[in-house]
PDB file of N, CA and C in Angstrom:
ATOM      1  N   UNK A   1     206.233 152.087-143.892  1.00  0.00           N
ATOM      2  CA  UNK A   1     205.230 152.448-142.924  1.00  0.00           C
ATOM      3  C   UNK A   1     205.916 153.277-141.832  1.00  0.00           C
ATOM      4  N   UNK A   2     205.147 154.142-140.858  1.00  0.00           N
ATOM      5  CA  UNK A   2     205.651 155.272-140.120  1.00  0.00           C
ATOM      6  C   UNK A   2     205.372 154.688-139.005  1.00  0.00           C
ATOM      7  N   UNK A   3     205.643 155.329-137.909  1.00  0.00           N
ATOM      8  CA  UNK A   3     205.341 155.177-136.589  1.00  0.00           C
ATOM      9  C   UNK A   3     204.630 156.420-136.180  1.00  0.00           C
ATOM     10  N   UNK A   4     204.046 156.428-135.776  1.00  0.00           N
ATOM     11  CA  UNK A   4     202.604 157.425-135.203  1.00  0.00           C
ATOM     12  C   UNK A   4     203.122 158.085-133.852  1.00  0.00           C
ATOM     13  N   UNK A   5     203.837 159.115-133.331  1.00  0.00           N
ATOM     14  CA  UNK A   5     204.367 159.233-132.122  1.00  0.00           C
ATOM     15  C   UNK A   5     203.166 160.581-131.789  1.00  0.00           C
ATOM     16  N   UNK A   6     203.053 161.920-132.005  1.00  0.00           N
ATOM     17  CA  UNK A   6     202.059 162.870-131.747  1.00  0.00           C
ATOM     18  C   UNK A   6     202.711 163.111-130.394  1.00  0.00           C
ATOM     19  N   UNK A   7     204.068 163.449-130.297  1.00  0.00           N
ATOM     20  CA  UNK A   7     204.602 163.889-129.195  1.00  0.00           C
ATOM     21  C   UNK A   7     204.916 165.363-129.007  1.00  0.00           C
ATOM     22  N   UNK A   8     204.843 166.070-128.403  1.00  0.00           N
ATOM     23  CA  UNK A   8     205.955 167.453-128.150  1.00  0.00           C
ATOM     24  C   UNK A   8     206.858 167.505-128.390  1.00  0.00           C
ATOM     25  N   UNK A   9     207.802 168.432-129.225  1.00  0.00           N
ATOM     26  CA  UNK A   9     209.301 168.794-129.363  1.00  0.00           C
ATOM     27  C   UNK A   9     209.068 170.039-129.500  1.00  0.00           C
ATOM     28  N   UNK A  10     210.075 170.670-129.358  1.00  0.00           N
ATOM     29  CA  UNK A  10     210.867 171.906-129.330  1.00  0.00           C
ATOM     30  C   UNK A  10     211.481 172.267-130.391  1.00  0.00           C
ATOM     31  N   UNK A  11     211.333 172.822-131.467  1.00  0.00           N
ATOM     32  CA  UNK A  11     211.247 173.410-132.370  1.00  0.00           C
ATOM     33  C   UNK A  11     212.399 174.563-132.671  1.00  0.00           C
ATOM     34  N   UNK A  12     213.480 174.879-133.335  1.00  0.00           N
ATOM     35  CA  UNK A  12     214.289 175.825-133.573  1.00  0.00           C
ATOM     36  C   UNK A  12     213.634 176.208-135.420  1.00  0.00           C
ATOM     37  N   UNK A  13     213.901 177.712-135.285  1.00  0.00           N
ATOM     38  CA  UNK A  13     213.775 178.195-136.279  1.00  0.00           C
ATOM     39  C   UNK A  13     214.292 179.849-136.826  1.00  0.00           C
ATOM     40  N   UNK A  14     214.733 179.920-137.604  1.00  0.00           N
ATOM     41  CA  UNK A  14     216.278 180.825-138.114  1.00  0.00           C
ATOM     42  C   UNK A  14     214.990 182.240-138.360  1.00  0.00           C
ATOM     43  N   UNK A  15     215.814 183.046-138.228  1.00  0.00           N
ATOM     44  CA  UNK A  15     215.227 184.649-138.444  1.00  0.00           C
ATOM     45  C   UNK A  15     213.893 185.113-139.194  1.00  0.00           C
ATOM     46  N   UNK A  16     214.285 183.982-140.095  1.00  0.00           N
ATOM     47  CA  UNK A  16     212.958 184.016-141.220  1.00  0.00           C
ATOM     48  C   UNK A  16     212.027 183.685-141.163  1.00  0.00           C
ATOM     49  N   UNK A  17     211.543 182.751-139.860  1.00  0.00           N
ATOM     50  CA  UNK A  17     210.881 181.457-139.601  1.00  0.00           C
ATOM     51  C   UNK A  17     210.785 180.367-139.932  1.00  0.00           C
ATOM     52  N   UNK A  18     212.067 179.840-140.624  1.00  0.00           N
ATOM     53  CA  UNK A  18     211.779 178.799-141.534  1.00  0.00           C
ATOM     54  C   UNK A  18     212.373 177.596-140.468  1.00  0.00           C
ATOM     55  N   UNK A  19     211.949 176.551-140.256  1.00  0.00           N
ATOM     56  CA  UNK A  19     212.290 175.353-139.204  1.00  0.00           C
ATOM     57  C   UNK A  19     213.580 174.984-139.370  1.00  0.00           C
ATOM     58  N   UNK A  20     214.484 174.720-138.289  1.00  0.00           N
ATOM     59  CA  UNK A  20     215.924 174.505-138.757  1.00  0.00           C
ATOM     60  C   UNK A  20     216.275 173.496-137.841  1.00  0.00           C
ATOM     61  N   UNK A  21     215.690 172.658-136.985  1.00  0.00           N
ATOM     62  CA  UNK A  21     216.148 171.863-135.867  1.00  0.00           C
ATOM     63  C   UNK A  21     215.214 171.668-134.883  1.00  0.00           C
ATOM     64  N   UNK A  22     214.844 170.345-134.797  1.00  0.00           N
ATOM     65  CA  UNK A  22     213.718 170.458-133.605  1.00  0.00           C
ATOM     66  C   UNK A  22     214.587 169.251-132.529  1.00  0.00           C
ATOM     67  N   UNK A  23     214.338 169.599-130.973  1.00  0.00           N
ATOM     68  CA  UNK A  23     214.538 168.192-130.120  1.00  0.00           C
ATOM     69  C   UNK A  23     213.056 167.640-129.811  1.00  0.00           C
ATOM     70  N   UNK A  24     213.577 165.912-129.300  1.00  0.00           N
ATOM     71  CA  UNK A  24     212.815 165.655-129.146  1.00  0.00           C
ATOM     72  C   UNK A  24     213.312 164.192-128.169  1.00  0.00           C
ATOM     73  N   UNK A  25     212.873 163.753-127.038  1.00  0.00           N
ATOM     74  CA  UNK A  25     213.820 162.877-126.269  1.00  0.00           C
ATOM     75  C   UNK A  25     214.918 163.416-125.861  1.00  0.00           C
ATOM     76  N   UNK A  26     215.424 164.929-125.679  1.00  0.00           N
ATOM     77  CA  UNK A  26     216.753 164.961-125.413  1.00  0.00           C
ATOM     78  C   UNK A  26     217.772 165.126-126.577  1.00  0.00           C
ATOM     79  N   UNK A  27     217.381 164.884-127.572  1.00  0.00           N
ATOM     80  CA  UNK A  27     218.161 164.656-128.730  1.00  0.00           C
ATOM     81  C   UNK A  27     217.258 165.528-129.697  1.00  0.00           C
ATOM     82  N   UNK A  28     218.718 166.188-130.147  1.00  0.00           N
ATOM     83  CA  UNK A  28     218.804 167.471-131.161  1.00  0.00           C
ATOM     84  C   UNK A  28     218.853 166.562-132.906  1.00  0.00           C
ATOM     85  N   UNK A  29     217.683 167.115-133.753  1.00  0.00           N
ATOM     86  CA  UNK A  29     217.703 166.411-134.928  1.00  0.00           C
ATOM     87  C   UNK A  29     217.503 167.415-135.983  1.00  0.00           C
ATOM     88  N   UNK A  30     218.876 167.749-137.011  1.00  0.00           N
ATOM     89  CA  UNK A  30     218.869 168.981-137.715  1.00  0.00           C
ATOM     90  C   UNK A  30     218.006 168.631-139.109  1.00  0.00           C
ATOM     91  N   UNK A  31     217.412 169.717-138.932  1.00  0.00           N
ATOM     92  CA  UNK A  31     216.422 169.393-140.328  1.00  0.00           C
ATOM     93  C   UNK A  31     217.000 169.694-141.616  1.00  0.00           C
ATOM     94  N   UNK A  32     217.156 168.763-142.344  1.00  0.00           N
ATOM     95  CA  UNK A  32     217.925 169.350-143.794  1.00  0.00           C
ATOM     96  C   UNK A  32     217.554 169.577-145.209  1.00  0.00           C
ATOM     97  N   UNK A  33     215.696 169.335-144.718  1.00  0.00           N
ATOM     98  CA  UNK A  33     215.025 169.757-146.094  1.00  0.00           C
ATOM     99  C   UNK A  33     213.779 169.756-146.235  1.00  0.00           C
ATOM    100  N   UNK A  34     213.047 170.651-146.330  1.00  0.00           N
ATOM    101  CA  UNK A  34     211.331 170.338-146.182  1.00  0.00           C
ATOM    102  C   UNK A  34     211.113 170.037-147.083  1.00  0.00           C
ATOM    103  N   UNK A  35     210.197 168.504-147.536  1.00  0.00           N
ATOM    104  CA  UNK A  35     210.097 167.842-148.623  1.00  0.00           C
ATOM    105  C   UNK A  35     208.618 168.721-148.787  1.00  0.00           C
ATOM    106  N   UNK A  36     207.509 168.478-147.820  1.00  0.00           N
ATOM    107  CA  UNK A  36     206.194 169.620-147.814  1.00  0.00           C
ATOM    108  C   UNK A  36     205.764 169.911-147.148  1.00  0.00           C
ATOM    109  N   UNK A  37     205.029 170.819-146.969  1.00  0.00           N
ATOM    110  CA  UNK A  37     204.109 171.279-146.033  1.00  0.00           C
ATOM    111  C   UNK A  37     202.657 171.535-146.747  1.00  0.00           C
ATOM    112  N   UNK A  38     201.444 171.604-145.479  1.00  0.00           N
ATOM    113  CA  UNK A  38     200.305 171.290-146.165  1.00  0.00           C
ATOM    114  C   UNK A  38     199.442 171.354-144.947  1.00  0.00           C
ATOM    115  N   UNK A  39     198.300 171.968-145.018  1.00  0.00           N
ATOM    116  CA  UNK A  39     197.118 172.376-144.031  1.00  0.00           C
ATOM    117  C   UNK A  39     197.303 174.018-143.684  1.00  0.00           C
ATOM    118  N   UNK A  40     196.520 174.625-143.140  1.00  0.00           N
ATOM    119  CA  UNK A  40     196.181 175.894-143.182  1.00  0.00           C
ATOM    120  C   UNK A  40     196.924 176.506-141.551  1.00  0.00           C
ATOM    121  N   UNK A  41     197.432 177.998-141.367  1.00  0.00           N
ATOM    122  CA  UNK A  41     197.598 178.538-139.886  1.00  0.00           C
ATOM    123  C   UNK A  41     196.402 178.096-139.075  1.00  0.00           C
ATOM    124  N   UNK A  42     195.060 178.533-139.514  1.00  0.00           N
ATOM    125  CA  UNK A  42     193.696 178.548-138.893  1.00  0.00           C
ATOM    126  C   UNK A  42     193.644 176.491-138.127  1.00  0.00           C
ATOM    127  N   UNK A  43     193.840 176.000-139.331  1.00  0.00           N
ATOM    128  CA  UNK A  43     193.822 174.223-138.428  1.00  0.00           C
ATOM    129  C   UNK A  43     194.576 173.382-137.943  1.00  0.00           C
ATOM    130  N   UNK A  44     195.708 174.465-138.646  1.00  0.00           N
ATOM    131  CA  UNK A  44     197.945 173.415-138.338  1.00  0.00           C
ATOM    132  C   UNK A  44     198.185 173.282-138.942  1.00  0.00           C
ATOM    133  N   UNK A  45     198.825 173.612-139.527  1.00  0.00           N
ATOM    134  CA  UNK A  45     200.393 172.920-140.771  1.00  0.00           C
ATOM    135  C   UNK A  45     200.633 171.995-140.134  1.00  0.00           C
ATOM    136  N   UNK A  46     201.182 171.216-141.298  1.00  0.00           N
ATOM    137  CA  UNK A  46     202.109 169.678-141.072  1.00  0.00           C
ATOM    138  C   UNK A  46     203.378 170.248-142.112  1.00  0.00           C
ATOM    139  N   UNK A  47     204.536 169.834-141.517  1.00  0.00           N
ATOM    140  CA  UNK A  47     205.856 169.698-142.311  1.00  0.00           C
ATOM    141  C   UNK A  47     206.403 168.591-142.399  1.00  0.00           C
ATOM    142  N   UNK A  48     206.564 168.250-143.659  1.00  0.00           N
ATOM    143  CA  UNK A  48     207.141 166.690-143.946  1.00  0.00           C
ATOM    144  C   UNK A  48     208.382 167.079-143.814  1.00  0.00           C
ATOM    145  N   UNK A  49     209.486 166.507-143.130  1.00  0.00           N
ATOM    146  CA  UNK A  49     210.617 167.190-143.509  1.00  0.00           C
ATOM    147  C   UNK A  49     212.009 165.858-143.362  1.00  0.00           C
ATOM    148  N   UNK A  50     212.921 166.083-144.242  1.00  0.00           N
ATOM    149  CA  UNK A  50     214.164 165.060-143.761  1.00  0.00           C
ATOM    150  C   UNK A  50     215.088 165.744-142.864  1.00  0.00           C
ATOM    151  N   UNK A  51     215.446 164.967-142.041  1.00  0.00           N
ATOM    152  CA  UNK A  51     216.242 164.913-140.730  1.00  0.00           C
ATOM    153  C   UNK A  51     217.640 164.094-140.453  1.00  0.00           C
ATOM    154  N   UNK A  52     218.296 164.870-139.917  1.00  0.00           N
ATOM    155  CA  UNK A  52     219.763 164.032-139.743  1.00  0.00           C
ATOM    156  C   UNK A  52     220.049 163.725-138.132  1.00  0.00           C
ATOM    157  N   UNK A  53     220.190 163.000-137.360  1.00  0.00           N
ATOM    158  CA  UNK A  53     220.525 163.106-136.010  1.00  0.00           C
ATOM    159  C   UNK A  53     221.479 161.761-135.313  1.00  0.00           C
ATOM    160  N   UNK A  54     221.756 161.019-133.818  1.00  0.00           N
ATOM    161  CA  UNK A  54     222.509 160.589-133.875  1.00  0.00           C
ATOM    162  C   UNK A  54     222.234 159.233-134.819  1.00  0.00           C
ATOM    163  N   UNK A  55     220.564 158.734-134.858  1.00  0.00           N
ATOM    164  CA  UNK A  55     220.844 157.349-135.465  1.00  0.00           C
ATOM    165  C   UNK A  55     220.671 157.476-136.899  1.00  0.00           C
ATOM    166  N   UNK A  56     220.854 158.480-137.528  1.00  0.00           N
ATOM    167  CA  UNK A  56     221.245 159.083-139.411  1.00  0.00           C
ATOM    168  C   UNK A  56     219.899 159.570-139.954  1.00  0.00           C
ATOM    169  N   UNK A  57     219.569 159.180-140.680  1.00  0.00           N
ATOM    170  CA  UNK A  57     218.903 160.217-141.862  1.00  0.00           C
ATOM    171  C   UNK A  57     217.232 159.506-141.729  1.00  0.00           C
ATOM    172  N   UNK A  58     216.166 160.060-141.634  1.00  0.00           N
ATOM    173  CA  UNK A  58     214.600 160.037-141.522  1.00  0.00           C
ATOM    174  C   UNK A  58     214.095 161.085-142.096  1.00  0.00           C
ATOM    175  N   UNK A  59     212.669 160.525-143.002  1.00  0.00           N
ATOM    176  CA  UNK A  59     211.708 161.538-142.931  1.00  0.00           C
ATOM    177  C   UNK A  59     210.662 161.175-141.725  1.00  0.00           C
ATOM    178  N   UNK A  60     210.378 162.799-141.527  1.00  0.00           N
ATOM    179  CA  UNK A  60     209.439 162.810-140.317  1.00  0.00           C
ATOM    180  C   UNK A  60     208.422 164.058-140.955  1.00  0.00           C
ATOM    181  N   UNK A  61     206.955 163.870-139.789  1.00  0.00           N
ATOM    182  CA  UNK A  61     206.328 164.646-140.257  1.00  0.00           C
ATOM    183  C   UNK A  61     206.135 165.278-138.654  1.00  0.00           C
ATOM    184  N   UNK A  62     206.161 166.966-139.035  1.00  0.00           N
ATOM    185  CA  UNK A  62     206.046 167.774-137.564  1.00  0.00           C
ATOM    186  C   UNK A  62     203.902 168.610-137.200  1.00  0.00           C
ATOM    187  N   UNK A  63     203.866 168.961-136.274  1.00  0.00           N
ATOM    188  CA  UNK A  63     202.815 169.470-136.400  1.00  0.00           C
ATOM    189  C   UNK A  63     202.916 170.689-135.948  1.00  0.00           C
ATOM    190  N   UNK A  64     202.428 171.660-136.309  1.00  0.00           N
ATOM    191  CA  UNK A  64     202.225 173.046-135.763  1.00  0.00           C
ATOM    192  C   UNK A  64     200.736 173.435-135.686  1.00  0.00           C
ATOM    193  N   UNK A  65     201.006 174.271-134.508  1.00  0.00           N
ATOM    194  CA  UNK A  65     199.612 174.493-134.143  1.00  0.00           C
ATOM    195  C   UNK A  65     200.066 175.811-133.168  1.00  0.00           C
ATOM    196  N   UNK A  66     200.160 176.900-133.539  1.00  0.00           N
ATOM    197  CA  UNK A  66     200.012 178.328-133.470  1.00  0.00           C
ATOM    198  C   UNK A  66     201.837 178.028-132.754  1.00  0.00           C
ATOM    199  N   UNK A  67     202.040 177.849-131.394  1.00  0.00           N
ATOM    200  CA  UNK A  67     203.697 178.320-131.065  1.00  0.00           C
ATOM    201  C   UNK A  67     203.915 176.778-130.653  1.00  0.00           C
ATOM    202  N   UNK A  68     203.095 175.273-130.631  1.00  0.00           N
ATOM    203  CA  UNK A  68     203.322 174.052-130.059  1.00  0.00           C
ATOM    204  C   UNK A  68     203.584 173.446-131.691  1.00  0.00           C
ATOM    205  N   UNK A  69     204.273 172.783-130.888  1.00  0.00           N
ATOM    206  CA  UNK A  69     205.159 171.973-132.253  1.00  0.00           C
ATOM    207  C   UNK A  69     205.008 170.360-131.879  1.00  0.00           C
ATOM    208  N   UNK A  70     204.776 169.188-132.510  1.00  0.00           N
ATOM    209  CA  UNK A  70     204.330 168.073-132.266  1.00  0.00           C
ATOM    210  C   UNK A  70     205.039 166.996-133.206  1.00  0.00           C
ATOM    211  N   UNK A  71     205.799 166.007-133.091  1.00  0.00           N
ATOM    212  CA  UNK A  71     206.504 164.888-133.642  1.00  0.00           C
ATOM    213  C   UNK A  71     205.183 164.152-133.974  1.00  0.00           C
ATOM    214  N   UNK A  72     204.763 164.048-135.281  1.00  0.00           N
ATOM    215  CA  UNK A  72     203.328 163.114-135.436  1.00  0.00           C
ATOM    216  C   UNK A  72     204.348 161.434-136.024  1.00  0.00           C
ATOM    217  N   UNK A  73     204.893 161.467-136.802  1.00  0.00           N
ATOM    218  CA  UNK A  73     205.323 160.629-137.835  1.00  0.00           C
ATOM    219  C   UNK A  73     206.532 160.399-138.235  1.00  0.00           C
ATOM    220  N   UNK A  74     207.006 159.181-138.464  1.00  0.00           N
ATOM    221  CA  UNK A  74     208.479 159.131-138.124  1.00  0.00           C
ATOM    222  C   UNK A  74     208.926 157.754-139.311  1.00  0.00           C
ATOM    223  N   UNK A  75     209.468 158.091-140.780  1.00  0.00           N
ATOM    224  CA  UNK A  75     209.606 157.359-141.510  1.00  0.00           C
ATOM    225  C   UNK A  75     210.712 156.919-141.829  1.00  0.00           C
ATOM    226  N   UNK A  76     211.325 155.482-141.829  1.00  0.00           N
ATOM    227  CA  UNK A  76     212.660 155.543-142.185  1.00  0.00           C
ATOM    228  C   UNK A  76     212.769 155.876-144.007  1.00  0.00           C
ATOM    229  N   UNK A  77     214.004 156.680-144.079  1.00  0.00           N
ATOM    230  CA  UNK A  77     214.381 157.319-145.144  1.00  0.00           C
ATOM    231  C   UNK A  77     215.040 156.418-145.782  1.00  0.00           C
TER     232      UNK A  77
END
């Protein structure tokens, strides 16, 4: 089961646009694999993605919504 957070983070993403690191609390969490993504530009993408940071390895799910980026979901891996 996840934890439901629907917070703000800050979002890094490499030349291509592809997501490479988002913070969130202060703390930098490198993304090391988009498991999926799913929903449309027009209503938000969601990115499921696995994450490495100081307390180790999670899947999380992010939200986008045109340039705001949102921590929805937070699963231990």
């Amino acid at each position: 089961m996840g934890h439901l957070l629907n917070e703000p983070v800050r979002a890094e993403q490499d030349p291509a646009g592809r997501l490479t690191a988002y913070e969130w609390r202060g703390t930098r969490y490198a993304v090391d694999e988009v498991l999926k993504t799913y929903g449309t530009a027009r209503e938000g993408r969601v990115y499921r993605v696995r994450v490495t940071g100081a307390e180790g390895v999670a899947v999380v799910e992010l939200g986008r919504d045109e340039d705001r980026w949102r921590l929805r979901h937070v699963f231990a891996a």
